[in-house]
Protein backbone atom coordinates (compact mmCIF):
# COMPACT_ATOMS: atom_id res chain seq x y z
CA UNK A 1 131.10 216.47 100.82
CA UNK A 2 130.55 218.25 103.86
CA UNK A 3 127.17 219.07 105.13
CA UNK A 4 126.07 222.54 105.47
CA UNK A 5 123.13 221.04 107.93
CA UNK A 6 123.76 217.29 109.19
CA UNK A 7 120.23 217.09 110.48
CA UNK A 8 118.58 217.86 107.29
CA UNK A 9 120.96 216.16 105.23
CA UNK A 10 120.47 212.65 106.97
CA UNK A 11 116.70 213.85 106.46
CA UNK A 12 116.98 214.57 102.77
CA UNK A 13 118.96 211.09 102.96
CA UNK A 14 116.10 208.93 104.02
CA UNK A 15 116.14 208.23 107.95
CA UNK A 16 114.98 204.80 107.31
CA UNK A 17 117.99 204.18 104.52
CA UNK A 18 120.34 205.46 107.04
CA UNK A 19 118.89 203.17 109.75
CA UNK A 20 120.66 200.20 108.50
CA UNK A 21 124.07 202.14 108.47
CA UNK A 22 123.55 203.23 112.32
CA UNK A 23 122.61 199.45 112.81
CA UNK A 24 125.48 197.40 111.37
CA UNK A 25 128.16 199.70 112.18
CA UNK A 26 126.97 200.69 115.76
CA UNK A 27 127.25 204.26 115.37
CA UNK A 28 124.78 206.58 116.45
CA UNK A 29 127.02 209.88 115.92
CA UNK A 30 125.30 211.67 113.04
CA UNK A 31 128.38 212.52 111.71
CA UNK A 32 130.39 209.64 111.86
CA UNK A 33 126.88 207.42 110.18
CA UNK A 34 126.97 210.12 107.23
CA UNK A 35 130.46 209.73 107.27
CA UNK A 36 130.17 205.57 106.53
CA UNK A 37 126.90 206.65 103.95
CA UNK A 38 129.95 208.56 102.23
CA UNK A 39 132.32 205.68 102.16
CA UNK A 40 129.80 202.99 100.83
CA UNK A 41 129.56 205.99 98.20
CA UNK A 42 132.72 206.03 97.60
CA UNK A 43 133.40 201.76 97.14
CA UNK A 44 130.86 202.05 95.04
CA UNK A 45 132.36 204.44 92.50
CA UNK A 46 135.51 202.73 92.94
CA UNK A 47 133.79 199.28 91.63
CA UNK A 48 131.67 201.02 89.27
CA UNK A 49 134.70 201.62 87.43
CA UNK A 50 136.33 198.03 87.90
CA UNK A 51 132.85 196.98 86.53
CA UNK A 52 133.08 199.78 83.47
CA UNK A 53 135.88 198.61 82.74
CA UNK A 54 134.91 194.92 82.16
CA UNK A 55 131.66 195.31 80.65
CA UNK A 56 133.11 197.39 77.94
CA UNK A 57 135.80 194.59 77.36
CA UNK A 58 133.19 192.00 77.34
CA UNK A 59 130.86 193.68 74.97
CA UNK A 60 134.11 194.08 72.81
CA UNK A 61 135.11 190.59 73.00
CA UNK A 62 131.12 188.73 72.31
CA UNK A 63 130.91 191.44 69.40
CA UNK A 64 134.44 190.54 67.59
CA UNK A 65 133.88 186.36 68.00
CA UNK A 66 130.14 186.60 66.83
CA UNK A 67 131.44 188.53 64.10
CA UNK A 68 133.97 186.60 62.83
CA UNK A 69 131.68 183.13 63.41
CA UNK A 70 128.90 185.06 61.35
CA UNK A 71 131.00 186.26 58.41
CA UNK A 72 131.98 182.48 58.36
CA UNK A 73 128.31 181.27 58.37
CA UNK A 74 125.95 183.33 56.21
CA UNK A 75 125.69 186.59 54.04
CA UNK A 76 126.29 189.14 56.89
CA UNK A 77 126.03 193.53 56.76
CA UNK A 78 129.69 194.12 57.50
CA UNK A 79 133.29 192.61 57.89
CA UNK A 80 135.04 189.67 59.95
CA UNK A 81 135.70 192.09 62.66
CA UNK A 82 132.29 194.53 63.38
CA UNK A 83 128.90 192.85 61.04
CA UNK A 84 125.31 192.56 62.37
CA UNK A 85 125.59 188.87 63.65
CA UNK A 86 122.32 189.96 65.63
CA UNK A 87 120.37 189.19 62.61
CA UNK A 88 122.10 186.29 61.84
CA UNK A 89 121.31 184.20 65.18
CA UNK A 90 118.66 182.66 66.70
CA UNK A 91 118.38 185.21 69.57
CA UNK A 92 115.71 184.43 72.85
CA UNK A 93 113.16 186.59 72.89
CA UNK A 94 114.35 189.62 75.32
CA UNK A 95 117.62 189.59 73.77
CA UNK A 96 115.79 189.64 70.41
CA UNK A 97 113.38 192.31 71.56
CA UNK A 98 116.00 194.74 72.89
CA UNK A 99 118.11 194.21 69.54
CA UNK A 100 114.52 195.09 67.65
CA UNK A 101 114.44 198.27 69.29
CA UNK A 102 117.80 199.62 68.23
CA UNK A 103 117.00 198.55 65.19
CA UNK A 104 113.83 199.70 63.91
CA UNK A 105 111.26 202.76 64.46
CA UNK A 106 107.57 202.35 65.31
CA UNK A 107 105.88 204.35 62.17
CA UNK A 108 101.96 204.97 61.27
CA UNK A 109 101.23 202.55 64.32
CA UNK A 110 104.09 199.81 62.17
CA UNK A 111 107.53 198.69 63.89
CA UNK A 112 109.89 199.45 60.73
CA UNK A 113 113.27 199.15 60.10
CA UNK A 114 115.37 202.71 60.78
CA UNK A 115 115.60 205.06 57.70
CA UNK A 116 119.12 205.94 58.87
CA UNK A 117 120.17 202.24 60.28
CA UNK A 118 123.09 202.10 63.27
CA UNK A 119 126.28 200.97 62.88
CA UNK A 120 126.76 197.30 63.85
CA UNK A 121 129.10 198.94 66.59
CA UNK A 122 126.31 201.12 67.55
CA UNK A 123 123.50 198.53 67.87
CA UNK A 124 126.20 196.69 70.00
CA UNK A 125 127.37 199.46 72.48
CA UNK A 126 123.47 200.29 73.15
CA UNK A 127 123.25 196.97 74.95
CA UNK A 128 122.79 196.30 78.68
CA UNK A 129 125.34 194.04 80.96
CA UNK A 130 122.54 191.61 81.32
CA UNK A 131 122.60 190.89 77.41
CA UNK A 132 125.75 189.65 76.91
CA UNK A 133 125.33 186.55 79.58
CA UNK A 134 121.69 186.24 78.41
CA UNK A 135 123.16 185.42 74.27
CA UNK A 136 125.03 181.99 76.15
CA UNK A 137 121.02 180.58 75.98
CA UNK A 138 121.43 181.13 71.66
CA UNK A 139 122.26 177.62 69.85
CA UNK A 140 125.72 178.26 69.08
CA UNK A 141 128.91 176.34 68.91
CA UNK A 142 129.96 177.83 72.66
CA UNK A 143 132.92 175.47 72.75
CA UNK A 144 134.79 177.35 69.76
CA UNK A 145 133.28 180.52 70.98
CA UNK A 146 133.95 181.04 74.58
CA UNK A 147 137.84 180.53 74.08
CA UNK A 148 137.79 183.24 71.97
CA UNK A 149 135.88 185.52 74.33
CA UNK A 150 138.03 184.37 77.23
CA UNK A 151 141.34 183.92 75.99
CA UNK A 152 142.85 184.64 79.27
CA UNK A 153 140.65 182.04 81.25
CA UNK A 154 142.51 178.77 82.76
CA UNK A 155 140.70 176.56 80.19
CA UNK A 156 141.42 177.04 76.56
CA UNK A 157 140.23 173.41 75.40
CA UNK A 158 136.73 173.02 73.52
CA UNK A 159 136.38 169.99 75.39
CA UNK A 160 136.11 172.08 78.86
CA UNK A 161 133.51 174.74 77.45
CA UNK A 162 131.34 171.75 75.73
CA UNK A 163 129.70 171.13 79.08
CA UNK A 164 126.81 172.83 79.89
CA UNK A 165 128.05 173.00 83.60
CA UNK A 166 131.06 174.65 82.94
CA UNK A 167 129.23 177.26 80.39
CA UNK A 168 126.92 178.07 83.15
CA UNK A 169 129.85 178.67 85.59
CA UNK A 170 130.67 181.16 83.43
CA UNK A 171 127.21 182.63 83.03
CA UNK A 172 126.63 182.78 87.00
CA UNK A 173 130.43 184.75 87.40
CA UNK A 174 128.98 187.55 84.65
CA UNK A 175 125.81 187.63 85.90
CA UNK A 176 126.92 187.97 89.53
CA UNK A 177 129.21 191.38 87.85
CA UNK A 178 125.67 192.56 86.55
CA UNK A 179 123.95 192.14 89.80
CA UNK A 180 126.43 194.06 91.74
CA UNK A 181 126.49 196.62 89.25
CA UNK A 182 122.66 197.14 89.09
CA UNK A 183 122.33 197.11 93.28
CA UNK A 184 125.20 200.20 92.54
CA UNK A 185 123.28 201.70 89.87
CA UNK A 186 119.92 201.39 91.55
CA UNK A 187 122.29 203.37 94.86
CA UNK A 188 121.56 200.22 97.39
CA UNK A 189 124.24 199.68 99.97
CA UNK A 190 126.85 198.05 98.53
CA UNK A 191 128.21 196.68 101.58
CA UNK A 192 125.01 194.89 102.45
CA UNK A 193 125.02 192.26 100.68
CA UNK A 194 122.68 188.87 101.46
CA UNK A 195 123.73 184.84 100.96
CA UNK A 196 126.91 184.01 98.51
CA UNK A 197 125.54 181.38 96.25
CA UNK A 198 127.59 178.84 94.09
CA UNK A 199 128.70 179.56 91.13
CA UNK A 200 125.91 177.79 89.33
CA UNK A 201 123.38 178.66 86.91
CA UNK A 202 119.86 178.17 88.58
CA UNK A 203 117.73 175.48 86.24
CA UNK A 204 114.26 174.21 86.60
CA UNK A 205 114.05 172.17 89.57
CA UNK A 206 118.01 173.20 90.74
CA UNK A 207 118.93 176.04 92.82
CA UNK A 208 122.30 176.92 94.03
CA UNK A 209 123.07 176.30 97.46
CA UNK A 210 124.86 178.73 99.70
CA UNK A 211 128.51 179.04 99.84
CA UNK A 212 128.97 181.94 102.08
CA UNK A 213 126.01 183.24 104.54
CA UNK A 214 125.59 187.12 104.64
CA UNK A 215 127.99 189.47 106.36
CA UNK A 216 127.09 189.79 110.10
CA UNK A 217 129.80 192.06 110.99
CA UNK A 218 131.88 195.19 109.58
CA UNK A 219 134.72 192.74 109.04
CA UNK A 220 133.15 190.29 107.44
CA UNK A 221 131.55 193.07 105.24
CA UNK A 222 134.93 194.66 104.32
CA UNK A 223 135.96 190.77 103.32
CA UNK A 224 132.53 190.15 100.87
CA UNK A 225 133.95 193.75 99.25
CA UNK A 226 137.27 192.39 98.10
CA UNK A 227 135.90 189.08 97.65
CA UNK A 228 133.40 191.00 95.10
CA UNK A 229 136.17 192.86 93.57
CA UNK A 230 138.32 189.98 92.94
CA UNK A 231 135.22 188.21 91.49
CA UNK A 232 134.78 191.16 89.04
CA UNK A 233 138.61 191.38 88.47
CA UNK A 234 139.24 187.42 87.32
CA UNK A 235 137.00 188.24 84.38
CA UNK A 236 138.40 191.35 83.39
CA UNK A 237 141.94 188.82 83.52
CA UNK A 238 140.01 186.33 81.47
CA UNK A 239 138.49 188.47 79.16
CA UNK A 240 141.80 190.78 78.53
CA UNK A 241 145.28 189.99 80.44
CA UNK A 242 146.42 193.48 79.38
CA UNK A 243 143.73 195.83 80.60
CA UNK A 244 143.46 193.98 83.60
CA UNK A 245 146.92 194.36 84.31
CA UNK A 246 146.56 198.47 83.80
CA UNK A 247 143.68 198.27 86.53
CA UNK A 248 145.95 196.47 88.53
CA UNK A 249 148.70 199.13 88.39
CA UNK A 250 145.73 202.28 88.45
CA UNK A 251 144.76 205.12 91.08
CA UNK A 252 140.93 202.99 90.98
CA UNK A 253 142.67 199.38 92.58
CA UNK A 254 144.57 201.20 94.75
CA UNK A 255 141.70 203.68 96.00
CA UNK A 256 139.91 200.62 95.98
CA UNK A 257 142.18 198.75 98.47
CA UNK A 258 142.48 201.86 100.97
CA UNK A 259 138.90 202.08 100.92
CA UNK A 260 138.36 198.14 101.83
CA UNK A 261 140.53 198.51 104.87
CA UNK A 262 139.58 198.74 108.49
CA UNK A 263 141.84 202.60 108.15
CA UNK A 264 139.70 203.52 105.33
CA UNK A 265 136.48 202.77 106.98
CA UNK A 266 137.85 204.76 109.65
CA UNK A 267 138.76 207.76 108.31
CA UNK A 268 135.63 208.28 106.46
CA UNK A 269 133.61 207.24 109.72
CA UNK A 270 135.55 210.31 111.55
CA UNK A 271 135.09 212.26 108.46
CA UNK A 272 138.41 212.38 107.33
CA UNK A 273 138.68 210.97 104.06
CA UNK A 274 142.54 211.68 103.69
CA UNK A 275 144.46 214.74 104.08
CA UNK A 276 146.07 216.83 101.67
CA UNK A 277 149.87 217.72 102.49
CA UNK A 278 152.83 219.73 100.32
CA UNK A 279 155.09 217.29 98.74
CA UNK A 280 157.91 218.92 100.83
CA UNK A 281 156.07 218.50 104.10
CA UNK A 282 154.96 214.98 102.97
CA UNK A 283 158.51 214.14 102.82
CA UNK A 284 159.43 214.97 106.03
CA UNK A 285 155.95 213.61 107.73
CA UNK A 286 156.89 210.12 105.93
CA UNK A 287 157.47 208.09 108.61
CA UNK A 288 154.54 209.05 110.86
CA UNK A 289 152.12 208.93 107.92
CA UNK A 290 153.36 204.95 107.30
CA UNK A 291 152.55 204.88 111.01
CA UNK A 292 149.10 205.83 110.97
CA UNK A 293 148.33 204.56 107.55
CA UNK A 294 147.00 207.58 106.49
CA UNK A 295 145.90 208.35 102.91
CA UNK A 296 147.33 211.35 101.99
CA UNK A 297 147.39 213.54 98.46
CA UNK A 298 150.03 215.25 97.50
CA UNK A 299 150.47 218.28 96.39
CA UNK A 300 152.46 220.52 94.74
CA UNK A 301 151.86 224.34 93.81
CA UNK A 302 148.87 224.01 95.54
CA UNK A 303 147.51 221.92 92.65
CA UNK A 304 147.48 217.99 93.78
CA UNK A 305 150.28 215.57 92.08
CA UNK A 306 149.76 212.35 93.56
CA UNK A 307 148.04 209.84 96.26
CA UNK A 308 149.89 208.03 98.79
CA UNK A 309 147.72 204.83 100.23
CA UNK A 310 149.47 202.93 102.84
CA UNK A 311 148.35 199.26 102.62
CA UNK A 312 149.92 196.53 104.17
CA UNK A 313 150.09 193.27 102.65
């Protein structure tokens, strides 16, 4: 988006947010810092979408296996595949309370059930990332469970998701997704990011120690990006081999990638986030646009038919 005013827009900005920008990178061009401010903008909608696209898998995948365990178990509102398994559970208290207030209406100063209940589907889709890691605290039989949820993941014997350590692995990769998608949501810097932790679940009297200090430099920024990615990507494999195969082979992965290199960075810190280019004159350009690594869209009847991104690797 190109600013009409580049001193008011870094001032409508926040001077202060953009501080850190003109720090880390070194610039102190006003249009090359807004032009970073717009790339961070632009990873982050790119792993918004990796992150979409995984949490609505997930929610899919806890919903169907607590289904099917509750129509085994008890008298449940529903079938083997969608049933309120909610009710059904022994649910900690914030997962319990958000559940409650799907379900029911607060009437003449009483919390009562909904005179037009939700679907089982509904109640479901109305819940936050941060729920689905939160049920692993319920008292269920995990082991049969998780295999189901994760039928992708490396480990497909009981025996593996019986330990509590290895449950908790999987709790700390989930919750690490819903972290990085609330500092998004919440429009912090997504390329600031502090100390890499283990993949452990903190417990009283434990903490995780440190596997990777924070990013010091731009290329050690770019590198905790893709290592992000990838650590939101291996789920989306675990949870569903097939979708995360489409992402793999999508416009988002790819945009992704460009943006994640040192020539994306670039051309958004110059301000050039790609060029547009006839596909006739794209053909003959070819070979200097593989050159410069340029991202380029293609067009076609002045209406655009394509992205090139050219990423070695």
């Amino acid at each position: 988006m190109q600013p009409h005013n580049i001193q008011q827009t870094h001032q409508d900005i926040s001077l202060a947010r953009l501080s850190s920008y003109r720090s880390f990178f070194a610039v102190v061009d006003p249009d090359e810092i807004y032009g970073i401010y717009c790339w961070n903008e632009a990873v982050s909608g790119a792993l918004f979408r990796l992150i979409s696209i995984t949490e609505i898998v997930m929610r899919n995948r806890f919903h169907h296996a607590l289904s099917a365990y509750a129509y085994q178990a008890c008298s449940v509102a529903g079938d083997s595949e969608s049933n309120d398994w909610y009710n059904h559970i022994a649910l900690s208290g914030k997962s319990r309370d958000k559940i409650f207030k799907e379900t029911h209406d607060r009437r003449q100063g009483k919390w009562l059930p909904k005179k037009r209940p939700l679907s089982a589907n509904d109640v479901v889709s109305r819940m936050t990332f941060g729920f689905w890691p939160s049920l692993l605290d319920a008292k269920l039989p995990w082991q049969e469970l998780i295999p189901k949820i994760v039928p992708g993941h490396r480990h497909k014997q009981m025996a593996h998701w019986k330990v509590q350590k290895n449950q908790d692995a999987l709790y700390a990769r989930i919750d690490l997704v819903n972290r990085l998608r609330n500092r998004i949501a919440h429009f912090e810097p997504v390329w600031k990011q502090g100390a890499l932790r283990e993949e452990r679940r903190p417990r009283q009297n434990f903490k995780p120690g440190i596997a990777q200090n924070a990013p010091v430099t731009v290329g050690q920024a770019l590198d905790r990006l893709r290592l992000l990615h990838d650590r939101t990507w291996e789920p989306l494999r675990w949870l569903s081999p097939s979708r995360a195969k489409d992402y793999e082979n999508s416009y988002v992965k790819h945009h992704f990638d460009w943006l994640c290199s040192a020539e994306g960075l670039a051309a958004y810190q110059a301000f050039k986030p790609g060029t547009s280019l006839p596909a006739s004159r794209f053909k003959r350009e070819l070979n200097t646009l593989m050159k410069h690594r340029s991202m380029v869209r293609v067009t076609k009847n002045n209406r655009q038919s394509g992205v090139f991104y050219n990423i070695l690797r």
